[in-house]
Protein backbone atom coordinates (compact mmCIF):
# COMPACT_ATOMS: atom_id res chain seq x y z
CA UNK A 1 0.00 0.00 0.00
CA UNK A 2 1.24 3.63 -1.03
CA UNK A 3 0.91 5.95 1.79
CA UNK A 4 -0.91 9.34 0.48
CA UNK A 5 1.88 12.25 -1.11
CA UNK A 6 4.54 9.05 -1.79
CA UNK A 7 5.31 9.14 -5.40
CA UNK A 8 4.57 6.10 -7.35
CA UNK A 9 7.17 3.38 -7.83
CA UNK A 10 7.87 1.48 -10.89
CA UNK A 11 5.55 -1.76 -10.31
CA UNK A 12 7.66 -5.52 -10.82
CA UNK A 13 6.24 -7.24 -14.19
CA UNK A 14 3.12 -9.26 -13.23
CA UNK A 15 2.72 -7.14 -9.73
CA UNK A 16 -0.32 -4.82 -8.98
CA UNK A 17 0.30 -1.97 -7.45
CA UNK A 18 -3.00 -0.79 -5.05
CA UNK A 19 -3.60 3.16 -4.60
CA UNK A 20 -5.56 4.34 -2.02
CA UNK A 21 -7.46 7.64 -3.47
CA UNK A 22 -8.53 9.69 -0.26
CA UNK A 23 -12.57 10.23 -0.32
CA UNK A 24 -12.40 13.60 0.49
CA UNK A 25 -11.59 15.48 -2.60
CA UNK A 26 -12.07 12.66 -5.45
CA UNK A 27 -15.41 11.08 -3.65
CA UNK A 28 -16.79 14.46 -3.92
CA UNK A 29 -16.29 15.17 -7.33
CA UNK A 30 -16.99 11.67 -8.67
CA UNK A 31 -20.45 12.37 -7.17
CA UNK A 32 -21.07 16.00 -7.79
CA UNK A 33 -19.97 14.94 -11.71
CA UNK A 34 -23.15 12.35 -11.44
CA UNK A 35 -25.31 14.52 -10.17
CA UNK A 36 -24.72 16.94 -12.70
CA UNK A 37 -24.59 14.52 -15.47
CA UNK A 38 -27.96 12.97 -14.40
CA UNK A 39 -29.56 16.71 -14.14
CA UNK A 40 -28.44 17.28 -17.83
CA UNK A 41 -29.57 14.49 -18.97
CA UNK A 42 -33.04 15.15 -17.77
CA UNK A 43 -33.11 18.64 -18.74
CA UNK A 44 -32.06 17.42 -22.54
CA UNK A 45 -34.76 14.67 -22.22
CA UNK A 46 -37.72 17.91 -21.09
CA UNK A 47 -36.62 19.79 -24.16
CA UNK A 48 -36.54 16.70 -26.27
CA UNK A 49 -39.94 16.08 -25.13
CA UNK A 50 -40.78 19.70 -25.53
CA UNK A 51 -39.77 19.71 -28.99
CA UNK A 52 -41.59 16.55 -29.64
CA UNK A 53 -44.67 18.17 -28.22
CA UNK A 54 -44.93 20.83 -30.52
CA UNK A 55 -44.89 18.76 -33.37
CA UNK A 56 -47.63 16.51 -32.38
CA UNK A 57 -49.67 19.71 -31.74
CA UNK A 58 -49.09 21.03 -34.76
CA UNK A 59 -49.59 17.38 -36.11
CA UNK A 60 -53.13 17.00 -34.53
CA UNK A 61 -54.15 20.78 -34.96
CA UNK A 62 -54.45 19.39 -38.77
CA UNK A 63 -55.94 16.42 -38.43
CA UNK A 64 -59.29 15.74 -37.33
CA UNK A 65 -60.36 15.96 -33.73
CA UNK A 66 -62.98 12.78 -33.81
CA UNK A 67 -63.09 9.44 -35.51
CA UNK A 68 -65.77 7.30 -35.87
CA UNK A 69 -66.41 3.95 -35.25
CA UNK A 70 -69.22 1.09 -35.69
CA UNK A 71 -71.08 -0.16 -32.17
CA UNK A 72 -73.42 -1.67 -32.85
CA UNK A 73 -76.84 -2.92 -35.73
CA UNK A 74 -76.18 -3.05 -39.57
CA UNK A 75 -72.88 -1.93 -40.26
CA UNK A 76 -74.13 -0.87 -43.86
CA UNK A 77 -77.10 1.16 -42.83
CA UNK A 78 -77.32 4.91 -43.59
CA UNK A 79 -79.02 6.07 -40.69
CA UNK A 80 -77.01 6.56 -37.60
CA UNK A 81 -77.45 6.93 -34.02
CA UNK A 82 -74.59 8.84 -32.74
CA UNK A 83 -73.37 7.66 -29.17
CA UNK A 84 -72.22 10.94 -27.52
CA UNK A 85 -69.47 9.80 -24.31
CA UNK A 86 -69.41 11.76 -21.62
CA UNK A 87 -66.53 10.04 -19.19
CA UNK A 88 -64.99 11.33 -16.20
CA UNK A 89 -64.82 14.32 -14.96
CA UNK A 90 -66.43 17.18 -16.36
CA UNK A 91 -63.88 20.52 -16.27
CA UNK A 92 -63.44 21.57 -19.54
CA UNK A 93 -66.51 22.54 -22.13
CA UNK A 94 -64.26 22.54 -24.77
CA UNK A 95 -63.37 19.39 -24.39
CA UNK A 96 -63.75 15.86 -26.15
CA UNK A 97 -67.76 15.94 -25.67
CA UNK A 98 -68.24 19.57 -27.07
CA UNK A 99 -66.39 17.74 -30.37
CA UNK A 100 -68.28 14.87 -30.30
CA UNK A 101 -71.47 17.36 -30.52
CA UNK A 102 -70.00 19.38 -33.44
CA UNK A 103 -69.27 16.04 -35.45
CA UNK A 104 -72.34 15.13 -34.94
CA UNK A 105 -74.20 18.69 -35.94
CA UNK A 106 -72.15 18.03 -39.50
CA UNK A 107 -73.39 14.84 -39.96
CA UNK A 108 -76.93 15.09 -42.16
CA UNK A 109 -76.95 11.03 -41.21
CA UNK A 110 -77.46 11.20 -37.50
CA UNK A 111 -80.86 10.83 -36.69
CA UNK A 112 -80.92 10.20 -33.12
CA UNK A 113 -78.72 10.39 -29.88
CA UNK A 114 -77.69 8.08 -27.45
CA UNK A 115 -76.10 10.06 -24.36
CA UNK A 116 -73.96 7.88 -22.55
CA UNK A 117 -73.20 8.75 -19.26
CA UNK A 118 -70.16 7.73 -16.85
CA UNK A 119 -69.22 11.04 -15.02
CA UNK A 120 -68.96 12.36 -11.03
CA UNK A 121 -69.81 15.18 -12.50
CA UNK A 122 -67.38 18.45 -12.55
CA UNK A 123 -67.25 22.64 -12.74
CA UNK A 124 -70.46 24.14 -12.77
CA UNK A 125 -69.99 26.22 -15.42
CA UNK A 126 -68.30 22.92 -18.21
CA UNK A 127 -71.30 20.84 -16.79
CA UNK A 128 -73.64 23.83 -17.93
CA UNK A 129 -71.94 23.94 -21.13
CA UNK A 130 -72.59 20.96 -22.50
CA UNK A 131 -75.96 20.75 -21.36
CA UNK A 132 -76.64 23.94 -23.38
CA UNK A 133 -74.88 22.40 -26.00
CA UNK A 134 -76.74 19.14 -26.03
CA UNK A 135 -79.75 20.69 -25.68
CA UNK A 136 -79.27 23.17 -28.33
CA UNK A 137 -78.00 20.66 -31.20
CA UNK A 138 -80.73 18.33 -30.59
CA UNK A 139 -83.06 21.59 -31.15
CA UNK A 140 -81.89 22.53 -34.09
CA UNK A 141 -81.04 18.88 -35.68
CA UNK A 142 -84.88 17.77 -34.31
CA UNK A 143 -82.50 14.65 -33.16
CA UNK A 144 -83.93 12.61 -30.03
CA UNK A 145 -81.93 11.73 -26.82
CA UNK A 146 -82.24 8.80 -25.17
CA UNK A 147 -79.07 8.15 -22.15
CA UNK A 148 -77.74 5.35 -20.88
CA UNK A 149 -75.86 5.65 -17.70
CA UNK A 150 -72.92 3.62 -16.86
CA UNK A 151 -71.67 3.31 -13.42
CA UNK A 152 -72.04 7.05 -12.18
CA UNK A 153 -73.89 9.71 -13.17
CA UNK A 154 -73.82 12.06 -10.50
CA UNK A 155 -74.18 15.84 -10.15
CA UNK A 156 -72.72 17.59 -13.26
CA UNK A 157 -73.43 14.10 -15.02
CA UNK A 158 -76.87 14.13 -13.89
CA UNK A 159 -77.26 17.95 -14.95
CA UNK A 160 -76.26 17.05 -18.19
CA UNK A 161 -78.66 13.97 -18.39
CA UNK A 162 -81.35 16.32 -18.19
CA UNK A 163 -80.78 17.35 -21.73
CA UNK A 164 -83.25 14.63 -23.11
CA UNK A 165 -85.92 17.31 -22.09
CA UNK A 166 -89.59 16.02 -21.62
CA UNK A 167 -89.10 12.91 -23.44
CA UNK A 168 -90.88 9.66 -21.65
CA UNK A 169 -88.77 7.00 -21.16
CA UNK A 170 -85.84 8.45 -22.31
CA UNK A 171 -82.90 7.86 -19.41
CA UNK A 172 -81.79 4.16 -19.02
CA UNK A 173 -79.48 3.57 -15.99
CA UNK A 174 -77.56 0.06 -15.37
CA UNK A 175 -78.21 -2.05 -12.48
CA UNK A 176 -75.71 -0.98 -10.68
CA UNK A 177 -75.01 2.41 -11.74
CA UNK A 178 -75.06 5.63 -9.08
CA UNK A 179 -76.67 8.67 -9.48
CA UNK A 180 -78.63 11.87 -8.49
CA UNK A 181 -75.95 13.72 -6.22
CA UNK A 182 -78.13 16.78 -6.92
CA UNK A 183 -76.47 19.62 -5.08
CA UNK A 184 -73.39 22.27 -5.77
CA UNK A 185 -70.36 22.57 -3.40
CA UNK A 186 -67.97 25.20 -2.50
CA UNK A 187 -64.55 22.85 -1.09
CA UNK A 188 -62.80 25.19 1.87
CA UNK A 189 -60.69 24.13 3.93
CA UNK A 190 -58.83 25.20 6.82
CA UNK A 191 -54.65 24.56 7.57
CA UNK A 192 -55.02 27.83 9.97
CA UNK A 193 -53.79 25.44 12.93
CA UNK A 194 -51.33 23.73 11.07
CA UNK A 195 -49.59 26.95 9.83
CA UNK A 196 -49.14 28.16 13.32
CA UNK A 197 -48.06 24.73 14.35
CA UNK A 198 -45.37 24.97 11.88
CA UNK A 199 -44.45 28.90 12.78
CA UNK A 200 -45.71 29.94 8.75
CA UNK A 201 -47.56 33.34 8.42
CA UNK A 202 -49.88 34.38 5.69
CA UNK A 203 -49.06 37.78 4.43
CA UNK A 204 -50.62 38.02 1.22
CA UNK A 205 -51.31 42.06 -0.03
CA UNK A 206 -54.84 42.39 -1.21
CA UNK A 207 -56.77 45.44 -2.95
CA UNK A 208 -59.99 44.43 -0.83
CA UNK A 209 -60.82 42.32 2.33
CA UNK A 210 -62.80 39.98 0.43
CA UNK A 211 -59.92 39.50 -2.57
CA UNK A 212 -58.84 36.13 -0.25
CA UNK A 213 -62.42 35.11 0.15
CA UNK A 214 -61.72 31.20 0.44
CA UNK A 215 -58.61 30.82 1.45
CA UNK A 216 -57.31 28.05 3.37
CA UNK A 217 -54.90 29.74 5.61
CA UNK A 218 -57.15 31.38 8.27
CA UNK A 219 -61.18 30.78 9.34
CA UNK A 220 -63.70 31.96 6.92
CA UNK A 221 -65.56 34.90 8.30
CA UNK A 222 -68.98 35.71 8.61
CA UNK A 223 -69.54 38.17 5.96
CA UNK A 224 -67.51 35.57 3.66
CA UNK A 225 -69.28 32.69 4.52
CA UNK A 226 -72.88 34.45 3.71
CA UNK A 227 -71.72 35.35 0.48
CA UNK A 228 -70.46 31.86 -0.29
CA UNK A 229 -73.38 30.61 0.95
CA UNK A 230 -75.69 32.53 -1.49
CA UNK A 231 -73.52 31.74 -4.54
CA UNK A 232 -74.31 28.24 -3.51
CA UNK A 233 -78.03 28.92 -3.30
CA UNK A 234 -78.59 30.16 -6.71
CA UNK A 235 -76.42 27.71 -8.48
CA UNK A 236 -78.67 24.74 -6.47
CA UNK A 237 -81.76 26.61 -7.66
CA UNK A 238 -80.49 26.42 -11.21
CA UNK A 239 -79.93 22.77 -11.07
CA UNK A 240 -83.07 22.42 -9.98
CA UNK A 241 -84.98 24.06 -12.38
CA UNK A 242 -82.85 22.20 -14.86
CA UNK A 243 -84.33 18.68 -13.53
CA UNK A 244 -87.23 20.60 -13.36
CA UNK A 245 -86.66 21.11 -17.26
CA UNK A 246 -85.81 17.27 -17.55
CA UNK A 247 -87.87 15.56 -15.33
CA UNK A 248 -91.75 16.82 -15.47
CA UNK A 249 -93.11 14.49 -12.99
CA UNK A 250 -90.55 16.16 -10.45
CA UNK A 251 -91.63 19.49 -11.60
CA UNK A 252 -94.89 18.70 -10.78
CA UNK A 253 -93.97 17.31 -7.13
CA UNK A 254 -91.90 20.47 -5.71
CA UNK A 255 -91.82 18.51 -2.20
CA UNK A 256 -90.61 15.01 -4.20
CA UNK A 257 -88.02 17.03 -5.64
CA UNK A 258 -86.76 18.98 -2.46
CA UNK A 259 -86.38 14.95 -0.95
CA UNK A 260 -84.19 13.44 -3.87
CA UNK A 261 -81.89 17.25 -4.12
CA UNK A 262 -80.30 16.61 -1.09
CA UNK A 263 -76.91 15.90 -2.76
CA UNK A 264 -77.27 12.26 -1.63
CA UNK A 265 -76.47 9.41 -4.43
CA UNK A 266 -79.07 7.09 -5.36
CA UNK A 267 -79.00 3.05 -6.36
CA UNK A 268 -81.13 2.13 -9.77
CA UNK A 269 -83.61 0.90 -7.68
CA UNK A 270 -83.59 4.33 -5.48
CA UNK A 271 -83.76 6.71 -8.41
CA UNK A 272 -87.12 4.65 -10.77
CA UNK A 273 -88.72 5.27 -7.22
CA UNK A 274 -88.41 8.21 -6.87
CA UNK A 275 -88.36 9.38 -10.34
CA UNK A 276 -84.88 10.53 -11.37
CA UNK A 277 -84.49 7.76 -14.38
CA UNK A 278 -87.19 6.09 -16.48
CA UNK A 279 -85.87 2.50 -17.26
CA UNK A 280 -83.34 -0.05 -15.77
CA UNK A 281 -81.48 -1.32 -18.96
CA UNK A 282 -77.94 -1.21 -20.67
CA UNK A 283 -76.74 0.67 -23.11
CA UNK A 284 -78.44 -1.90 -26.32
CA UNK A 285 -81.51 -0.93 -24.69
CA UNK A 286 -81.15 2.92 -24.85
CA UNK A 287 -80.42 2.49 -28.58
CA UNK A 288 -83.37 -0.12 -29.53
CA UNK A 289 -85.47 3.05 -27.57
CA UNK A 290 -83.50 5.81 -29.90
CA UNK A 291 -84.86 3.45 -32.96
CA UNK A 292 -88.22 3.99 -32.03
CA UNK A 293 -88.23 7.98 -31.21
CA UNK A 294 -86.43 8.40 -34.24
CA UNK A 295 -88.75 6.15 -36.04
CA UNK A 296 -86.27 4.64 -37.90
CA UNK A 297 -86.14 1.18 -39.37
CA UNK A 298 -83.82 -0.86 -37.49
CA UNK A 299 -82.11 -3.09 -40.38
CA UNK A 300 -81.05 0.36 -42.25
CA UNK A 301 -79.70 2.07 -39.05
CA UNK A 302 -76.08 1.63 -37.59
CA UNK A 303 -75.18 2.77 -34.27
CA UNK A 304 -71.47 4.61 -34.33
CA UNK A 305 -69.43 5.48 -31.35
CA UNK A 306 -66.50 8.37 -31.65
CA UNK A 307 -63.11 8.45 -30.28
CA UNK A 308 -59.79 10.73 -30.39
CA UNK A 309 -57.36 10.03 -33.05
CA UNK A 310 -54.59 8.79 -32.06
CA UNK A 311 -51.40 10.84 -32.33
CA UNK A 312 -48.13 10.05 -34.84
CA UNK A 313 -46.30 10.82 -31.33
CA UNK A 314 -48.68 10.13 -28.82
CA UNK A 315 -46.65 8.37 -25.54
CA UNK A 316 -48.76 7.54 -21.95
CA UNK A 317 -46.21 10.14 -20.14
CA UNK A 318 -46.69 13.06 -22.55
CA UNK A 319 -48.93 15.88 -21.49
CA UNK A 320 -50.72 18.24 -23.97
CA UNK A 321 -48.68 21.13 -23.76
CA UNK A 322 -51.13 23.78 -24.48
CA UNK A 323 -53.14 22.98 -21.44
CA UNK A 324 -53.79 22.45 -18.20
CA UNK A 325 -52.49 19.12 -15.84
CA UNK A 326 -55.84 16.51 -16.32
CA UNK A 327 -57.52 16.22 -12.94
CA UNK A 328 -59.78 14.00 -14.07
CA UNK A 329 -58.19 11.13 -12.43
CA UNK A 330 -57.98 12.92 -9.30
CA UNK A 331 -61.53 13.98 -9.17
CA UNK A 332 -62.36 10.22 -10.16
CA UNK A 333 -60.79 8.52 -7.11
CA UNK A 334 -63.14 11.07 -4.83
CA UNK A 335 -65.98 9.69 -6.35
CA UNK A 336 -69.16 9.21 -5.32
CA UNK A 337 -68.63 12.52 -3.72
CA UNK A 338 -71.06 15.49 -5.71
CA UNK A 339 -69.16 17.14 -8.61
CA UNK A 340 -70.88 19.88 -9.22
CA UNK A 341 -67.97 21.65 -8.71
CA UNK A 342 -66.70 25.41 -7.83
CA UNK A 343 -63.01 25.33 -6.13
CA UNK A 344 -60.92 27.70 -4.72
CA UNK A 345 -57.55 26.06 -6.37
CA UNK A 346 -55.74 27.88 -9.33
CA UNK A 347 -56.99 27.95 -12.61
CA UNK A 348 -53.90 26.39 -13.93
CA UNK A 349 -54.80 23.24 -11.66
CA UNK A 350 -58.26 23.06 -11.62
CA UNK A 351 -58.23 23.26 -15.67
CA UNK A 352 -59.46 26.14 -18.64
């Protein structure tokens, strides 16, 4: 063994000579060299990405934004019933539903619409959107709706539901599906105590004392809680006028309707008692009832379902750069929890 500072002798032929490197100074580096060849290499792999990104934007921005698909009956008939998806959360209007409804307005062969339904529901105002959008194309088209629930349709995806109108026997929900969760909620909560637990002050400057209405870091006041409070109030009375809109027989039964819009969730069996869905059936069912409000014949009528295109660079752990993170999946795993949803969390996470 070479003590440190002795200079290195000439080894014997065949003889290894063993160096010991002091950890100090060498260690050190070896490891701060890693490190900064492992940040590198992920910052090239973010702009790599990046780059990648922009070209599949400017890829799909030219393509089309829906593809269609045969379900279901004769795959060469020329009528169509258009299954319209509406999965997961709701938080974006703009969305794939809203382009779902535009194919469909440009296609002279739809004659009919078969909503289906798998949502907690979502933002009050994307939930809204669609409805109006739903509501509006079947208007002008003169196209029935007929949904079929999967296994949640609750809150915003029972507000949108209520776009088959006054239709009889028009919403089909499976036997096990969940629904109703009529209600709108404001989420607050309070890490006042935990803030002074961990010594952190708020001391955010404001042009008004109710610019911070909502925040988490102290109690909600009086004053802010009242106003919260009536927000609340006349989104719920909108909701209900729009089962109202949806569901004559609880128009007619103001005190049947104040019982079911208590935000609670309701089984199959729950909701054809009291009045929230027509039929207990599957999806085949919903169409065969879309065949006969359309009055169409049923060997000359395909049913087609609609889904994204996939992209030239599409990858599972690329993001769509232009907007928001997807908190759809998030939202999901809080389900059956009402998603009628106002939140107090940035726009950038709570999406566009």
């Amino acid at each position: 063994m070479i003590p440190d500072g002795a200079p290195m002798p000439a080894a014997p032929y065949g003889e290894r000579i063993i160096v010991n490197v002091p950890p100090q100074g060498r260690g050190c580096a070896l490891w701060f060299g890693l490190l900064f060849l492992g940040f590198m290499m992920v910052v090239g792999l973010l702009f790599t990405l990046g780059a990648i990104g922009l070209v599949a934007n400017a890829v799909e921005t030219g393509s089309k934004q829906v593809t269609e698909e045969h379900h279901s009956l004769s795959k060469s008939g020329t009528d169509k019933i258009a299954i319209i998806t509406v999965e997961g959360a709701i938080l974006d209007g703009d969305g794939f539903v809203k382009k779902q409804i535009d194919h469909v307005r440009d296609d002279p062969h739809v004659r009919a619409i078969v909503l289906r339904v798998n949502s907690p529901g979502g933002t009050m105002t994307a939930s809204d959107y669609l409805y109006h959008h739903l509501q509006k194309l079947a208007e002008d088209r003169k196209l029935p709706i007929v949904v079929s629930m999967g296994g949640l349709a609750a809150s915003g995806g029972y507000y949108v539901s209520m776009a088959v109108g006054s239709e009889k026997d028009a919403i089909f929900a499976e036997p096990t599906t969940w629904t109703g969760s009529i209600g709108v909620i404001i989420p607050h909560y309070n890490v006042a105590g935990l803030m002074k637990s961990w010594e952190i002050e708020e001391d955010s400057i404001k042009s008004g004392p109710l610019k911070q209405m909502g925040t988490p870091t102290r109690p909600m006041t009086d004053e802010e809680r009242k106003i919260f409070e009536n927000l609340v109030n006349d989104s719920f009375t909108r909701f209900k006028d729009v089962v109202k809109s949806g569901r004559p027989a609880l128009a007619a039964d103001p005190a049947l309707l104040d019982r079911v819009a208590t935000g609670q969730v309701f089984t199959t069996d729950e909701a054809l008692a009291n009045g929230l869905v027509d039929k207990q059936g599957f999806i085949e069912e919903a169409i065969e009832r879309a065949i006969v409000l359309a009055k169409l014949r049923r060997d000359k009528v395909q049913a087609v379902k609609y889904k994204k295109p996939s992209s030239l660079f599409a990858a599972p752990f690329m993001a769509d750069s232009r907007k928001a993170p997807d908190l759809s999946a998030l939202l999901d795993l809080a389900s059956p929890r009402a998603y009628y949803l106002c939140t107090w969390l940035p726009s950038a996470l709570a999406g566009p």
